[in-house]
Protein backbone atom coordinates (compact mmCIF):
# COMPACT_ATOMS: atom_id res chain seq x y z
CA UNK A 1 0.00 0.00 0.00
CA UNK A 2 2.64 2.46 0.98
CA UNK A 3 4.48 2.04 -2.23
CA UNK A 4 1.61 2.52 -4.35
CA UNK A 5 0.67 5.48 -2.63
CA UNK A 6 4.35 7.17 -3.10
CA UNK A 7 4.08 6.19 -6.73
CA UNK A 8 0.95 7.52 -7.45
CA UNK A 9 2.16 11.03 -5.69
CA UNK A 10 4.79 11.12 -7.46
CA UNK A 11 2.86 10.55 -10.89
CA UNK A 12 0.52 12.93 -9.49
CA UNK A 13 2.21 16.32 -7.91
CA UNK A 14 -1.29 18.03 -7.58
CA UNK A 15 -2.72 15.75 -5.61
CA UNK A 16 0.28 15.76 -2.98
CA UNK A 17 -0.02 19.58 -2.85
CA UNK A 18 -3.60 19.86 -2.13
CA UNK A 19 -3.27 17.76 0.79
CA UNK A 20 -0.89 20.21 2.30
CA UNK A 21 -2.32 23.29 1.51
CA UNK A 22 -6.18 21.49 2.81
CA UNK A 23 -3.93 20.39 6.02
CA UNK A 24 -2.55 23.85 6.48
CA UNK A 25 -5.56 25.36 6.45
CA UNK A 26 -6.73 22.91 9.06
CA UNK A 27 -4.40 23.72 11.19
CA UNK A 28 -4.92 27.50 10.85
CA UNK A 29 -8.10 27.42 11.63
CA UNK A 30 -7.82 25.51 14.68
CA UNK A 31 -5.04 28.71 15.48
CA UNK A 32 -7.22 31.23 14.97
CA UNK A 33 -10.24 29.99 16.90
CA UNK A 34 -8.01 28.77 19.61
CA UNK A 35 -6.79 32.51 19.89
CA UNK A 36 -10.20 34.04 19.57
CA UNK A 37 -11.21 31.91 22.41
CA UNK A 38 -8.27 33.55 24.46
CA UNK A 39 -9.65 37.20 23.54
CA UNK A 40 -12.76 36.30 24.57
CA UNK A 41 -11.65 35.27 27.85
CA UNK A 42 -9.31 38.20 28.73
CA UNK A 43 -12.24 40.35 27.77
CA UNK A 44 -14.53 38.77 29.95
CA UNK A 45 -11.81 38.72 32.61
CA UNK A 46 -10.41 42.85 32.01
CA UNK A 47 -14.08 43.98 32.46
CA UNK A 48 -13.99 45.00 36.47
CA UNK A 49 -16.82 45.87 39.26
CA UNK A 50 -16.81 46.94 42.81
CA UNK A 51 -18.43 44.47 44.79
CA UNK A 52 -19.06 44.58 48.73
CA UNK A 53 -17.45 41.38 51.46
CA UNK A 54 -17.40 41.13 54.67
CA UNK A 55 -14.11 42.65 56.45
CA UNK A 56 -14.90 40.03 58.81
CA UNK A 57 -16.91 37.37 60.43
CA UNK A 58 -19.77 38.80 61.83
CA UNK A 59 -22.77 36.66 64.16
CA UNK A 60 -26.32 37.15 63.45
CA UNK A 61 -27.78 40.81 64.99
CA UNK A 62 -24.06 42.30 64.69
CA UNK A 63 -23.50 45.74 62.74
CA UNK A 64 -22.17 44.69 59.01
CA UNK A 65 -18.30 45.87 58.42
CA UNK A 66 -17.25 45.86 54.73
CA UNK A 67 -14.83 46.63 52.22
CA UNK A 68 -15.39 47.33 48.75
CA UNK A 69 -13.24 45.23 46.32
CA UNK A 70 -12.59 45.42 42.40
CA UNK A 71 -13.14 42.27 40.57
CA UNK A 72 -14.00 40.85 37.20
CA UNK A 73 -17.73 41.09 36.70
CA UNK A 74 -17.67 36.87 35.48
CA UNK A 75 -16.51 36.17 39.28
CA UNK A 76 -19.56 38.40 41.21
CA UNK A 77 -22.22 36.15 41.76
CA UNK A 78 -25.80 37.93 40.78
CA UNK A 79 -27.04 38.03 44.13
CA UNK A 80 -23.70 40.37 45.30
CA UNK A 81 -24.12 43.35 46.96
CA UNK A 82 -22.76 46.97 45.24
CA UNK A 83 -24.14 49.26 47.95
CA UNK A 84 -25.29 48.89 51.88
CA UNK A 85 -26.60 51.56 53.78
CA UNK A 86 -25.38 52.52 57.27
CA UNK A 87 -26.54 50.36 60.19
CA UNK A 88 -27.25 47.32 58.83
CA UNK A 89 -27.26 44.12 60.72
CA UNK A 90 -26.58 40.50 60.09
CA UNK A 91 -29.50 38.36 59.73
CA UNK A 92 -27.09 35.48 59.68
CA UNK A 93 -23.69 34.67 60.24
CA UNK A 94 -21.57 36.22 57.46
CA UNK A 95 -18.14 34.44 56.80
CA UNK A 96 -15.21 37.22 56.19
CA UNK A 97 -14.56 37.97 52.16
């Protein structure tokens, strides 16, 4: 098989040559998606928010402490807090960060 296949490329320089260029395009497509999947991620990840945590534990009825952090908006879960008014209290324990 493998010496009917060299002799047939060989007869037949065309067919040789297309299967590199269809193989290089292969692979270049498989390039450029794999690095449009790496700007999509660094714009997902560049794109900041400031979130509120907890600057530390706190027990159920205690005053809330905070600090305000930047982070990317893909790690802020929906239900995070961007603003707290004065004199709020714990309904439940709150774990610091």
């Amino acid at each position: 098989m493998g010496y009917a296949l060299r002799r047939y490329l060989s007869q037949h320089r065309w067919v040789y040559s297309l299967f590199v260029v269809m193989l290089a395009a292969i692979v270049a497509s498989s390039v450029r998606s794999v690095v449009a999947d790496a700007e999509r991620a660094r714009d997902i990840w560049t794109n900041t928010q400031i979130a509120l945590v907890a600057a530390r534990e706190h027990e159920a009825g205690e005053l809330i402490e905070f600090d305000t952090v930047e982070l990317p908006v893909v790690a802020i879960p929906d239900s995070a807090l961007t603003a707290l008014g004065g004199g709020q209290r714990a309904r439940q324990s709150i774990a610091a960060g």
